[in-house]
C-alpha atoms as a PDB file:
ATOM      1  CA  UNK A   1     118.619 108.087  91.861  1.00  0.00           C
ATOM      2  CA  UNK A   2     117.423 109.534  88.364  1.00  0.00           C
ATOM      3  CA  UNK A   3     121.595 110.580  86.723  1.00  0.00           C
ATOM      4  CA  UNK A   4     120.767 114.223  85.313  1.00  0.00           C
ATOM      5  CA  UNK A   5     120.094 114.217  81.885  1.00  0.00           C
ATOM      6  CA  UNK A   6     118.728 110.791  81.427  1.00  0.00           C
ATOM      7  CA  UNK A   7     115.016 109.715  81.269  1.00  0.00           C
ATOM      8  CA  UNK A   8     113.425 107.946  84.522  1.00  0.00           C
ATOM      9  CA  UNK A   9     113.181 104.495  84.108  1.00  0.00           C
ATOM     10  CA  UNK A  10     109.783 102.785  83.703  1.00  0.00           C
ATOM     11  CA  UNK A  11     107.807 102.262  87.097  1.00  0.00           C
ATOM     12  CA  UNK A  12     106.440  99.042  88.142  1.00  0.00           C
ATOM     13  CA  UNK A  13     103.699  98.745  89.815  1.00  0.00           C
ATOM     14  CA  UNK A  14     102.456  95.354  92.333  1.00  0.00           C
ATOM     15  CA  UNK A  15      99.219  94.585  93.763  1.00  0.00           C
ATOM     16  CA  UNK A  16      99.176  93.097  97.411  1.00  0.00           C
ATOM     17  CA  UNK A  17      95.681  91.426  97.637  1.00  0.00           C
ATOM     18  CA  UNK A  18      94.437  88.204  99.806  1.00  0.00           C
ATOM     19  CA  UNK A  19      91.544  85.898  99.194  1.00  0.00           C
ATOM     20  CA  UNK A  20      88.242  86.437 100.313  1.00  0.00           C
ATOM     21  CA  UNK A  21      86.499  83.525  98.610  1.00  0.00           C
ATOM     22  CA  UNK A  22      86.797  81.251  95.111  1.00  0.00           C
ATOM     23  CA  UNK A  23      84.859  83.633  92.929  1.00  0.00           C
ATOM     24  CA  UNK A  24      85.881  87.147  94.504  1.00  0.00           C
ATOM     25  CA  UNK A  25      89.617  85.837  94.057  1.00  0.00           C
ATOM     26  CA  UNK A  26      89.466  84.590  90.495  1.00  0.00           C
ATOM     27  CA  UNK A  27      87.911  87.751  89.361  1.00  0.00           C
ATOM     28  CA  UNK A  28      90.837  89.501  91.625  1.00  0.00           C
ATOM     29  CA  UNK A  29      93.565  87.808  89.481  1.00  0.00           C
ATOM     30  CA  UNK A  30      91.968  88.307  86.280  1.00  0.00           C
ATOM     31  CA  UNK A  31      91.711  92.472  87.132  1.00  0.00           C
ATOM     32  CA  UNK A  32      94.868  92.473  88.430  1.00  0.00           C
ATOM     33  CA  UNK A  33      96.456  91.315  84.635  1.00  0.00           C
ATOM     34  CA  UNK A  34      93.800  93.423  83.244  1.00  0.00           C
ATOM     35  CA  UNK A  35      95.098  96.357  85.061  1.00  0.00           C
ATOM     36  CA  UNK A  36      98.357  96.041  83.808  1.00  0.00           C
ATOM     37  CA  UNK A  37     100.355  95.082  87.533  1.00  0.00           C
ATOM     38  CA  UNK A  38     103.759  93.740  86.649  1.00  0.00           C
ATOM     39  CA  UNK A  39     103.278  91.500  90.420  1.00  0.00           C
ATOM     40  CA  UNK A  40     100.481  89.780  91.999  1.00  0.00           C
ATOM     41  CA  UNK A  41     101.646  89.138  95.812  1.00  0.00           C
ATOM     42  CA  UNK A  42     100.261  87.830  98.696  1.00  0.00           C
ATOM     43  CA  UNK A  43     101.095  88.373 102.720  1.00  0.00           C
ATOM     44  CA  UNK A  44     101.650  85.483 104.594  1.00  0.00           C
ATOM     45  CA  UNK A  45     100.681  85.840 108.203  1.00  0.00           C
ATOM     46  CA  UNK A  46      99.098  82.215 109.137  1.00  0.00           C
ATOM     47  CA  UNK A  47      96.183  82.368 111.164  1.00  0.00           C
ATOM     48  CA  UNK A  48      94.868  85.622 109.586  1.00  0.00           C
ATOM     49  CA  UNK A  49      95.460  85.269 106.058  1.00  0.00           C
ATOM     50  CA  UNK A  50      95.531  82.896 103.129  1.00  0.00           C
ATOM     51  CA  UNK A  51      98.229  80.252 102.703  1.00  0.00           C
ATOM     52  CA  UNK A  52     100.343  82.127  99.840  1.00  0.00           C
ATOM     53  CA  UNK A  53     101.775  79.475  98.007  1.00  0.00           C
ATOM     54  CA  UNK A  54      97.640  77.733  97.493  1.00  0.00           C
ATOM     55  CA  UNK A  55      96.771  81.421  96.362  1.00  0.00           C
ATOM     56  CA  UNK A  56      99.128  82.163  94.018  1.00  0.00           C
ATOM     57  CA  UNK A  57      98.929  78.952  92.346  1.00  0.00           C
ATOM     58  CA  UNK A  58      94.857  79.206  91.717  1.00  0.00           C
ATOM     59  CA  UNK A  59      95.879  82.069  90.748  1.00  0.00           C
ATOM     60  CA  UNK A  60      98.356  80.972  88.070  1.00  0.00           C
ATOM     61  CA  UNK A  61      95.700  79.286  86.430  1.00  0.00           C
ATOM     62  CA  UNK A  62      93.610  82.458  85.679  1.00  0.00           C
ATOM     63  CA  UNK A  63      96.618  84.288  84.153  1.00  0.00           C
ATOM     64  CA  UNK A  64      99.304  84.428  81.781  1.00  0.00           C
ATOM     65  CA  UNK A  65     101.507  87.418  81.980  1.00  0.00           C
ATOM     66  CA  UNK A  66     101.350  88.615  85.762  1.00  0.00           C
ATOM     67  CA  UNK A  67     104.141  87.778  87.976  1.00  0.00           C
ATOM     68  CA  UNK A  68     103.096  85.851  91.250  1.00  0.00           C
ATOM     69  CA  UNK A  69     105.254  86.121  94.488  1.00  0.00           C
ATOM     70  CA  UNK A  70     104.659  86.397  98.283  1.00  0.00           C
ATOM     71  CA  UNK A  71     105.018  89.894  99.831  1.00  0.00           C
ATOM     72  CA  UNK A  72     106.516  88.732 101.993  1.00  0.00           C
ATOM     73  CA  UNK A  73     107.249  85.058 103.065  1.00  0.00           C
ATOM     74  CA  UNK A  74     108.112  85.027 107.345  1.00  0.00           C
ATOM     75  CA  UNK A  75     110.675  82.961 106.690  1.00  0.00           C
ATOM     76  CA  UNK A  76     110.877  82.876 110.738  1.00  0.00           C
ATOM     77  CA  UNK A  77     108.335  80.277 109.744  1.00  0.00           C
ATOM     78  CA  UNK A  78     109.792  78.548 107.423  1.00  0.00           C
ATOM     79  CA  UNK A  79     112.610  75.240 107.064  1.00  0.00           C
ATOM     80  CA  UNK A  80     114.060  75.921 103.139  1.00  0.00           C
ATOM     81  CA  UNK A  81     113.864  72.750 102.160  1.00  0.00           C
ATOM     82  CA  UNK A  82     109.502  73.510 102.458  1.00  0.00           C
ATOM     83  CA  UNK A  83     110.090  76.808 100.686  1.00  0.00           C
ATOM     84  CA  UNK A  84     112.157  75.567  98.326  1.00  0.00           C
ATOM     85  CA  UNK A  85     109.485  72.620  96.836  1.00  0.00           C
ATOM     86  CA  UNK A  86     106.479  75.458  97.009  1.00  0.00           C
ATOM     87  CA  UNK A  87     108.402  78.151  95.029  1.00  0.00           C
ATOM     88  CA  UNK A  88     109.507  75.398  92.600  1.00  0.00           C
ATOM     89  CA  UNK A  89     106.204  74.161  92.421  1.00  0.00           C
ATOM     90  CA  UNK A  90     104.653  77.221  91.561  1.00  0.00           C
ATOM     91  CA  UNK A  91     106.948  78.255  89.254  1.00  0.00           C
ATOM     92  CA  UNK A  92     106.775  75.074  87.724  1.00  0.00           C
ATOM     93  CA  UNK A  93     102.432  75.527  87.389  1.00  0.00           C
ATOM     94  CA  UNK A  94     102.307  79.546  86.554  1.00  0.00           C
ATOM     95  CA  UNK A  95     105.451  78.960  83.326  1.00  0.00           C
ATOM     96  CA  UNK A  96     108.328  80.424  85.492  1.00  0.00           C
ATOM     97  CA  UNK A  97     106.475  83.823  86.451  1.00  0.00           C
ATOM     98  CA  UNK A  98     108.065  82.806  90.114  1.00  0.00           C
ATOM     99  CA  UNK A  99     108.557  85.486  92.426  1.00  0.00           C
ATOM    100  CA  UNK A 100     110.288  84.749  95.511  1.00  0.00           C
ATOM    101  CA  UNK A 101     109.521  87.882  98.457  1.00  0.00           C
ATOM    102  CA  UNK A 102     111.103  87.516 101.913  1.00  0.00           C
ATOM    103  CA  UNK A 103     111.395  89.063 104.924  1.00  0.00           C
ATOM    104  CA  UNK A 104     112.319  88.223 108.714  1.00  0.00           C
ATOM    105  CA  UNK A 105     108.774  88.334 110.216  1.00  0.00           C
ATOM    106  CA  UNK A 106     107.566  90.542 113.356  1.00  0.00           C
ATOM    107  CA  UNK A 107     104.170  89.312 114.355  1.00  0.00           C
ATOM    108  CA  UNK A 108     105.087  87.646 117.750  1.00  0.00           C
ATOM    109  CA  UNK A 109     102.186  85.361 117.529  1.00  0.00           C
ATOM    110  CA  UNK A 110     102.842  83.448 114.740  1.00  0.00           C
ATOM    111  CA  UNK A 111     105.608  82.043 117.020  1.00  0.00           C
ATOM    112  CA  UNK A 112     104.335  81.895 120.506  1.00  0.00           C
ATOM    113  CA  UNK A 113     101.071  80.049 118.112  1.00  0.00           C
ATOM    114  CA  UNK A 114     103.080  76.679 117.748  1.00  0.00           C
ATOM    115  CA  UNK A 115     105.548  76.693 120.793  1.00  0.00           C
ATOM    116  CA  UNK A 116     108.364  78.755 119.915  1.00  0.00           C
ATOM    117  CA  UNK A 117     109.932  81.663 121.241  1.00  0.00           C
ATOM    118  CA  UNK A 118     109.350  85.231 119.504  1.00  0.00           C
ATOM    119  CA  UNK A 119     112.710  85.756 118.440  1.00  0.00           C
ATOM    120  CA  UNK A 120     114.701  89.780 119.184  1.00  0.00           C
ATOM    121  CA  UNK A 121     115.452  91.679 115.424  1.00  0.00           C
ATOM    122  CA  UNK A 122     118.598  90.302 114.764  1.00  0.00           C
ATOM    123  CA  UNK A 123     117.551  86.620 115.415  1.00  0.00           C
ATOM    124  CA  UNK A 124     115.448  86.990 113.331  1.00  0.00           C
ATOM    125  CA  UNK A 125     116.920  88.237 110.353  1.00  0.00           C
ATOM    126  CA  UNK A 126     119.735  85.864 110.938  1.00  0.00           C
ATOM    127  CA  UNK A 127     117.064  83.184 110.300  1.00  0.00           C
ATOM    128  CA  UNK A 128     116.270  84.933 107.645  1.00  0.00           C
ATOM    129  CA  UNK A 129     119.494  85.398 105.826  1.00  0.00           C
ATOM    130  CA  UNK A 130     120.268  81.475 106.312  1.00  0.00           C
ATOM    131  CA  UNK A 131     116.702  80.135 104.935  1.00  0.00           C
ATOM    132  CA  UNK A 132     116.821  82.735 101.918  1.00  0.00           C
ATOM    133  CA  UNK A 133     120.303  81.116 101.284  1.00  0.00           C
ATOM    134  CA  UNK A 134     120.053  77.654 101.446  1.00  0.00           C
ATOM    135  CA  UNK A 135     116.714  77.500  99.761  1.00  0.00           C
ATOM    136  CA  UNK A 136     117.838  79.586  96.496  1.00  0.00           C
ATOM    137  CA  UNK A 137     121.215  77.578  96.902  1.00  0.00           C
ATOM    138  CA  UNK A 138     118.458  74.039  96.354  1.00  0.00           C
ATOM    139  CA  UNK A 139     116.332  75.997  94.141  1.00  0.00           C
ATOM    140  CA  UNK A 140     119.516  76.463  91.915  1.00  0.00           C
ATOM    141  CA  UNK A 141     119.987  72.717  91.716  1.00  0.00           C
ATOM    142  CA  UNK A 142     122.801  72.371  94.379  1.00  0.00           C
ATOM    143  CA  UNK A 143     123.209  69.780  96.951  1.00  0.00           C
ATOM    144  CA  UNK A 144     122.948  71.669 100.404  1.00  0.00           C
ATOM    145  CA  UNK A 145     124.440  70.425 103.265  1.00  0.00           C
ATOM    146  CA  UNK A 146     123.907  73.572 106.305  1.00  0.00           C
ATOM    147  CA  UNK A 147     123.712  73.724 109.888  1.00  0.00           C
ATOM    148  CA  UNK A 148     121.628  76.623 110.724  1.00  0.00           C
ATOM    149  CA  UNK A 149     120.585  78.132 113.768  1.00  0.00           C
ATOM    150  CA  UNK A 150     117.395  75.709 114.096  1.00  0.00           C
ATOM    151  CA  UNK A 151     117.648  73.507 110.909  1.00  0.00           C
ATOM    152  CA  UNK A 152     119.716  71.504 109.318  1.00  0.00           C
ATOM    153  CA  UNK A 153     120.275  70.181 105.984  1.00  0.00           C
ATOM    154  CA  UNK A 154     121.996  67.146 105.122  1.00  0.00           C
ATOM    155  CA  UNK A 155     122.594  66.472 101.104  1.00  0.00           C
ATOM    156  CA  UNK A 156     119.304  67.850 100.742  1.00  0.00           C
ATOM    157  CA  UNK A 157     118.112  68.581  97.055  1.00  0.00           C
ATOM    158  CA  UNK A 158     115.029  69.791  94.629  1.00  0.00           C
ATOM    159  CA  UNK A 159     115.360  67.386  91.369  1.00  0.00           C
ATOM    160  CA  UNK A 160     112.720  69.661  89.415  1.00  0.00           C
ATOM    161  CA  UNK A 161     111.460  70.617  87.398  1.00  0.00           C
ATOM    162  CA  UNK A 162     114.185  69.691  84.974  1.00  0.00           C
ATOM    163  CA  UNK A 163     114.028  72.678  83.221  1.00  0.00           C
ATOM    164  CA  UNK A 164     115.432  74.948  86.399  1.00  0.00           C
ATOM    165  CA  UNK A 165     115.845  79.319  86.204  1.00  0.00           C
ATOM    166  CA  UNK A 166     116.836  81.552  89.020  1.00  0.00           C
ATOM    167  CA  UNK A 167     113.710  82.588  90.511  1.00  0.00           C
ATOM    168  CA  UNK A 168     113.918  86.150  91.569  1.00  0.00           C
ATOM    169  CA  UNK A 169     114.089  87.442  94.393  1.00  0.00           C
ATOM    170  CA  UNK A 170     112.525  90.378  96.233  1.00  0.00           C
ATOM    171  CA  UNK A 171     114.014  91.225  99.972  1.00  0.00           C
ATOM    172  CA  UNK A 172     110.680  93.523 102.338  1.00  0.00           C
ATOM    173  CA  UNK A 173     111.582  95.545 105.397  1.00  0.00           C
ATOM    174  CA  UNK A 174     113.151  98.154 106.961  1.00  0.00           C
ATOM    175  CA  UNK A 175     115.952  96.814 109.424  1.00  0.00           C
ATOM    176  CA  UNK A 176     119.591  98.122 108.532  1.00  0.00           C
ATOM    177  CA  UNK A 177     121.243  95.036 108.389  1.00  0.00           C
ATOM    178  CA  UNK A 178     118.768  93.094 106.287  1.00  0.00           C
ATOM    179  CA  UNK A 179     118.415  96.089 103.839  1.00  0.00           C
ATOM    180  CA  UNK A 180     122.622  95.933 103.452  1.00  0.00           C
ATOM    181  CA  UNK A 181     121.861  91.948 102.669  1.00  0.00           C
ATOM    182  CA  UNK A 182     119.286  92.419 100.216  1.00  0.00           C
ATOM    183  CA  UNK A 183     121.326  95.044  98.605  1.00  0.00           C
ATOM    184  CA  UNK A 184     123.818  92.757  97.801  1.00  0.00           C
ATOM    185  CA  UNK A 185     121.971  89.648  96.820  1.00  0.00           C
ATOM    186  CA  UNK A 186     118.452  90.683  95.831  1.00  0.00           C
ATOM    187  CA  UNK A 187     116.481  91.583  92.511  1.00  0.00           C
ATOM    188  CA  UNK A 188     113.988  93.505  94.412  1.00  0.00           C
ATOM    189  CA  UNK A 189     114.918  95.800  97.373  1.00  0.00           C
ATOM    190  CA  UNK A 190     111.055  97.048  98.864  1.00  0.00           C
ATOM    191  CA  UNK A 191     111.247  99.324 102.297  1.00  0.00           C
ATOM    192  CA  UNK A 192     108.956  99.644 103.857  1.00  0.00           C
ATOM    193  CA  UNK A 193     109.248 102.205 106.553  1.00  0.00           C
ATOM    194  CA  UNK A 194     107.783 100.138 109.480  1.00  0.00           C
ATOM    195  CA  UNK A 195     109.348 100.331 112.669  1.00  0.00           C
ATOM    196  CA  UNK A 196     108.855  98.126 115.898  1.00  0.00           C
ATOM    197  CA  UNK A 197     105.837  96.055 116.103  1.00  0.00           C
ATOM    198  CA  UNK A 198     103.232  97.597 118.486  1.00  0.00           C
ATOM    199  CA  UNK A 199     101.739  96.364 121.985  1.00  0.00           C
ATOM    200  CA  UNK A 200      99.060  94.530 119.859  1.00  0.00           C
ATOM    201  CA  UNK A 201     101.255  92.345 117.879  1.00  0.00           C
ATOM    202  CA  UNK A 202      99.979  93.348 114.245  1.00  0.00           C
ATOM    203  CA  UNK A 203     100.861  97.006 113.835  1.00  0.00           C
ATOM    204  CA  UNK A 204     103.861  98.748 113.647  1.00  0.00           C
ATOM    205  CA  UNK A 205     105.391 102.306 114.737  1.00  0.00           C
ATOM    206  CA  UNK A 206     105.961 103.916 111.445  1.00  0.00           C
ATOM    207  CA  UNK A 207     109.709 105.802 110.257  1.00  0.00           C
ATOM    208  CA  UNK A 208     108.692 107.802 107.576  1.00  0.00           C
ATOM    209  CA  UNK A 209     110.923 110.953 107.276  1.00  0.00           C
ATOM    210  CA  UNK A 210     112.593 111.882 104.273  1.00  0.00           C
ATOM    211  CA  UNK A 211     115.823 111.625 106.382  1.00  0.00           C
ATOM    212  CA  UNK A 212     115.265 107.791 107.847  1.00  0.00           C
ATOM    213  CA  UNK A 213     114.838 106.993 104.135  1.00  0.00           C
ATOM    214  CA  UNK A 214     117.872 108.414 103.011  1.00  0.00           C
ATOM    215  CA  UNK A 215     119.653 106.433 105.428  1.00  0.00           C
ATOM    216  CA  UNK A 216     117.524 103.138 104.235  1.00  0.00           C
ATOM    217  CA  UNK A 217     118.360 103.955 100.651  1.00  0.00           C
ATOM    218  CA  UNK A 218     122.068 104.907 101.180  1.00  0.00           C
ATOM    219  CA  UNK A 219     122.603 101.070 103.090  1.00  0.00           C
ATOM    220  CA  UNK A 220     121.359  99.243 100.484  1.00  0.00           C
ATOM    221  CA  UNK A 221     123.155 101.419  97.726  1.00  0.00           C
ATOM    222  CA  UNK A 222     126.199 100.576  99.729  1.00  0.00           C
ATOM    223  CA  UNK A 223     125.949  97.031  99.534  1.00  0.00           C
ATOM    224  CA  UNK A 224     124.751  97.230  96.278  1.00  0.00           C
ATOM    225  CA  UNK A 225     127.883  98.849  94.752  1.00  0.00           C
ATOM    226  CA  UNK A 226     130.292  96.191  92.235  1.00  0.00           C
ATOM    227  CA  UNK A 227     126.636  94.734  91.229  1.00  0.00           C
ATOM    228  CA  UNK A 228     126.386  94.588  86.981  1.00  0.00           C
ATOM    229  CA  UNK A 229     122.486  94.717  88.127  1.00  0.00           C
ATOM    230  CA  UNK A 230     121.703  96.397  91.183  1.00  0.00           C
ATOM    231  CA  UNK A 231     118.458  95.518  92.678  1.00  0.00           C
ATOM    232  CA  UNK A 232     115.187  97.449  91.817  1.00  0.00           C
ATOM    233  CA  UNK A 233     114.098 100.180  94.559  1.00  0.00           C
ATOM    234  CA  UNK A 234     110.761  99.893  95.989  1.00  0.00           C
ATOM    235  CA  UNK A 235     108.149 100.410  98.687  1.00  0.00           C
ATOM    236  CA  UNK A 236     104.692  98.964 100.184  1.00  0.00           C
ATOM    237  CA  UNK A 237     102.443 102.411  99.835  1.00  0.00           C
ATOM    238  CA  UNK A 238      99.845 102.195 103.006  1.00  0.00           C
ATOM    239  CA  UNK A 239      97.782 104.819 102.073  1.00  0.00           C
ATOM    240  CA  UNK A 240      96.027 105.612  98.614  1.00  0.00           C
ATOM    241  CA  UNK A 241      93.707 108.518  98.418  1.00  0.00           C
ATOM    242  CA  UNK A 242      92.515 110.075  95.244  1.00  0.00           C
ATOM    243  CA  UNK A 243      91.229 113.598  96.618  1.00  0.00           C
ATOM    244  CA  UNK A 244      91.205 117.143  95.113  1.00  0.00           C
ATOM    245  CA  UNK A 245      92.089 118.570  98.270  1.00  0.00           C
ATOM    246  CA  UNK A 246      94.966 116.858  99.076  1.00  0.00           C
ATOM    247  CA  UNK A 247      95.822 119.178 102.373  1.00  0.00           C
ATOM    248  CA  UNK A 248      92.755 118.399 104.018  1.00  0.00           C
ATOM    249  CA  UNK A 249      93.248 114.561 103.627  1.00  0.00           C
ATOM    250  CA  UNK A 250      96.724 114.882 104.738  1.00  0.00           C
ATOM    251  CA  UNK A 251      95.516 116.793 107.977  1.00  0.00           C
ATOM    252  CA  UNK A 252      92.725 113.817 108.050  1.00  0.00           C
ATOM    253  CA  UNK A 253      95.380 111.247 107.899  1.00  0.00           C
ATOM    254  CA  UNK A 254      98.029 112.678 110.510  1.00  0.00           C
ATOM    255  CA  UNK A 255      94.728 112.613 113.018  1.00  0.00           C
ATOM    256  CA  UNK A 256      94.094 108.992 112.087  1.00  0.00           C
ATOM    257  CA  UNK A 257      97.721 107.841 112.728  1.00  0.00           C
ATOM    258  CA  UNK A 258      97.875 110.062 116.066  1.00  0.00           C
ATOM    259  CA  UNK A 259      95.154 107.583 117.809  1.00  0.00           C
ATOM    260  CA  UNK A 260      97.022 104.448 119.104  1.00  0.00           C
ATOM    261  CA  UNK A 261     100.598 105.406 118.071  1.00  0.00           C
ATOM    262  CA  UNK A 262     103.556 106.261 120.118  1.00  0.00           C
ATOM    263  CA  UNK A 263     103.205 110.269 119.972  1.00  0.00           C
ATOM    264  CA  UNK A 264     107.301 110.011 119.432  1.00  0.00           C
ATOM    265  CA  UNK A 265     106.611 107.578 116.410  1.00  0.00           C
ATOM    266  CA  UNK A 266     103.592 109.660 114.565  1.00  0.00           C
ATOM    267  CA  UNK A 267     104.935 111.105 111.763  1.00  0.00           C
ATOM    268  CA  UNK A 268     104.569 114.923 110.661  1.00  0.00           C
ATOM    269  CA  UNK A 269     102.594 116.543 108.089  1.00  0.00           C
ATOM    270  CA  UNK A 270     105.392 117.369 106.284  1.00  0.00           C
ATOM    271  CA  UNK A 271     106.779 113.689 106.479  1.00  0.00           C
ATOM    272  CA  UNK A 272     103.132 112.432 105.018  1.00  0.00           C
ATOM    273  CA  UNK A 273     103.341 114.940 101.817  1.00  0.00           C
ATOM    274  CA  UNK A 274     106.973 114.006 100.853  1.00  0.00           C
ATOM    275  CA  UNK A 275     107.182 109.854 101.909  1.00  0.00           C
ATOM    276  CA  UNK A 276     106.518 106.996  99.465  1.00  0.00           C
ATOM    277  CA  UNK A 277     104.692 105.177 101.536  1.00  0.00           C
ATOM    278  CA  UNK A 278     101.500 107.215 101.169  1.00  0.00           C
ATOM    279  CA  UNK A 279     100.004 108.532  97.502  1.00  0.00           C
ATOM    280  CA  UNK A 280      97.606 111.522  98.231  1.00  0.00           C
ATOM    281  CA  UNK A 281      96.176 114.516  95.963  1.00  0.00           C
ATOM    282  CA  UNK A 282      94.806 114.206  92.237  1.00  0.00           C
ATOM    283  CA  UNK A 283      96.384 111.960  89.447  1.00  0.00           C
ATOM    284  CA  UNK A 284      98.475 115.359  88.487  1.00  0.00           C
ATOM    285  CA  UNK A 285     100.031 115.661  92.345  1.00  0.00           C
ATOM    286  CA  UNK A 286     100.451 112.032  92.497  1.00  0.00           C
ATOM    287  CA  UNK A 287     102.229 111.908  89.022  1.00  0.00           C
ATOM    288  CA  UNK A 288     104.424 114.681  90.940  1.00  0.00           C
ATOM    289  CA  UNK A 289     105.063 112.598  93.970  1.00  0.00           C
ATOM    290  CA  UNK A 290     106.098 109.367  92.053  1.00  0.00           C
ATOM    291  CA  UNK A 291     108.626 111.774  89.951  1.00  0.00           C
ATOM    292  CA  UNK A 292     109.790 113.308  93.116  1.00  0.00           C
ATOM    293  CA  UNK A 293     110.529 109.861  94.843  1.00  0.00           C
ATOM    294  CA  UNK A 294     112.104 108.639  91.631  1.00  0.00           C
ATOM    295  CA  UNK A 295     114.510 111.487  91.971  1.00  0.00           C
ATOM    296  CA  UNK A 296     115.747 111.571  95.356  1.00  0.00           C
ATOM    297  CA  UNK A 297     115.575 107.839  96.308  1.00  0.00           C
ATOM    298  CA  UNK A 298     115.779 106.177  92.753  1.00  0.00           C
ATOM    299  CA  UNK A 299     112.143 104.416  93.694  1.00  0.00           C
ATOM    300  CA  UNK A 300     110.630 102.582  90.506  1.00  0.00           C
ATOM    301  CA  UNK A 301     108.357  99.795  92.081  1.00  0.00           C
ATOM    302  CA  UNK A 302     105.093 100.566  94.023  1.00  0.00           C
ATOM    303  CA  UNK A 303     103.034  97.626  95.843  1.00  0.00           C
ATOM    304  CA  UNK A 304      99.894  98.959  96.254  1.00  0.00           C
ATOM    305  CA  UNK A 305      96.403  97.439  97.943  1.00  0.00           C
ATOM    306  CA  UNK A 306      92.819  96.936  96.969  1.00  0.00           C
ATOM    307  CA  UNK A 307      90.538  98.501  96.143  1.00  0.00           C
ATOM    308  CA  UNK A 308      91.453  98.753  92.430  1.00  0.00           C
ATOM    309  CA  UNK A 309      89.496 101.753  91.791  1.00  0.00           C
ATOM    310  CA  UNK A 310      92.275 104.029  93.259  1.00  0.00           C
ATOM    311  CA  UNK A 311      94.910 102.236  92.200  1.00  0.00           C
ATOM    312  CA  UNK A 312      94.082 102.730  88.573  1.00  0.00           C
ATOM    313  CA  UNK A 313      94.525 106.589  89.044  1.00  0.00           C
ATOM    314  CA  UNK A 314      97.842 106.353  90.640  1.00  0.00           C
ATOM    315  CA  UNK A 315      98.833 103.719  87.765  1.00  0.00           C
ATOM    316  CA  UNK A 316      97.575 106.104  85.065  1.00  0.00           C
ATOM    317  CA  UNK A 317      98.665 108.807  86.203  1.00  0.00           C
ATOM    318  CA  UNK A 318     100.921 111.303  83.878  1.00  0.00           C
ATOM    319  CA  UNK A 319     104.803 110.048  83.853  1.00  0.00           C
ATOM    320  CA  UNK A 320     103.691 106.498  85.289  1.00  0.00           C
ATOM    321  CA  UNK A 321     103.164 104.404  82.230  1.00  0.00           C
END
């Protein structure tokens, strides 16, 4: 939240984007420093997308100022002592522009895909509060020694490269108790309003009023309280629509989100004009939006999605430099 009488910090902006082949994602990189995005990040759903870690290190050889991070890593996936050699390595080949994203994971298959059980929510962030710790813990140069839920760690360590930094870290999703975590320990805080995952394993329901917000935001303001830097406020935006009639493409939208979702779960009109997580109207209205969120919730990063046509009129947009 914006204090009265002070100006609005700087937003950042991040661009989520995934390989589609060599060329298309060398050019992809390039625009994406061209473009001015603070964050280059890629998913990491194996099976359906690109390994992140490969990406973002071809990529590190295109660029020179763009950070490079997953958004996010499942670390239900992943032992720390793994995660902690590919986040050193890439920092290590892109000059420490490292960016470490996390989050517990919900896509049941890529469990049930190599034998193990789909874990329930807090399982699963339990995992994922015991990987993100023991892997910054080696990443910081310390000798780790852990008994986790379903790894273990015996005077494991990550000898380079000798010239070590705290990579930063950025905490995505929208459970309460994982919010309160990253609060407390992370650089980046991005909700993303995304509720329980849907019959078909990908998709979620969506919680997008104002009200469900506040309560995200409050959590991790709570936890965040006695920081000297309390982490950066963000959100994944799903929908990007430059439009002159933005009342028409919110009516279009709320139609589109009705097909397939739990009717308790679709979201009102009113809840798709005020929420972050969708950036509708003309540059002028979406100027207003990204004030408005800055305001209420204290929002100052955006992670947006191709294609970068769009994007560049939400990024130039008045007030958003």
């Amino acid at each position: 939240m914006t204090d009265a009488g002070t100006e609005p910090a700087p937003l950042i902006f991040a661009l989520q984007a995934q390989p589609e082949s060599g060329p298309e994602w060398s050019e992809m990189a390039r625009a994406a420093e061209a473009a001015g995005f603070h964050d280059l990040v890629v998913a990491d759903h194996p099976g359906t997308t690109a390994a992140p870690f490969v990406a973002l290190a071809a990529a590190a050889g295109l660029t020179r100022h763009v950070r490079l991070g997953t958004a996010v890593a499942n670390l239900g996936r992943w032992h720390p002592y793994d995660l902690a050699c590919e986040v050193a390595t890439l920092d290590l080949v892109s000059g420490t522009r490292a960016l470490l994203g996390i989050g517990a994971g919900h896509t049941p298959a890529e469990w049930l895909m190599v034998g193990r059980p789909y874990p329930d929510p807090s399982a699963r962030v339990t995992r994922m509060i015991e990987v993100a710790e023991t892997c910054l813990s080696l990443l910081s140069g310390e000798r780790v020694t852990f008994e986790g839920s379903d790894f273990r760690l015996e005077e494991a360590s990550v000898d380079w490269p000798p010239e070590r930094r705290r990579v930063p870290l950025l905490v995505g999703g929208n459970n309460r108790r994982l919010l309160r975590w990253a609060g407390a320990n992370a650089d980046v805080v991005e909700v993303t309003g995304l509720g329980r995952t849907l019959a078909d394993g990908h998709h979620h329901a969506v919680r997008w009023s104002p009200e469900q917000l506040d309560a995200s935001v409050e959590g991790v303001r709570e936890a965040a309280r006695g920081r000297v830097h309390p982490p950066i406020l963000g959100t994944l935006v799903h929908v990007v629509e430059v439009t002159e009639d933005r009342e028409s493409a919110l009516e279009i939208l709320h139609r589109r989100l009705a097909v397939g979702m739990p009717p308790e779960s679709v979201p009102t009109l009113e809840d798709l004009g005020s929420c972050p997580y969708v950036l509708i109207g003309s540059r002028a209205e979406m100027a207003e939006q990204l004030a408005g969120h800055q305001r209420r919730w204290g929002f100052r990063r955006y992670t947006l999605r191709p294609p970068l046509a769009p994007l560049r009129s939400v990024m130039g947009a008045p007030g958003a430099d």
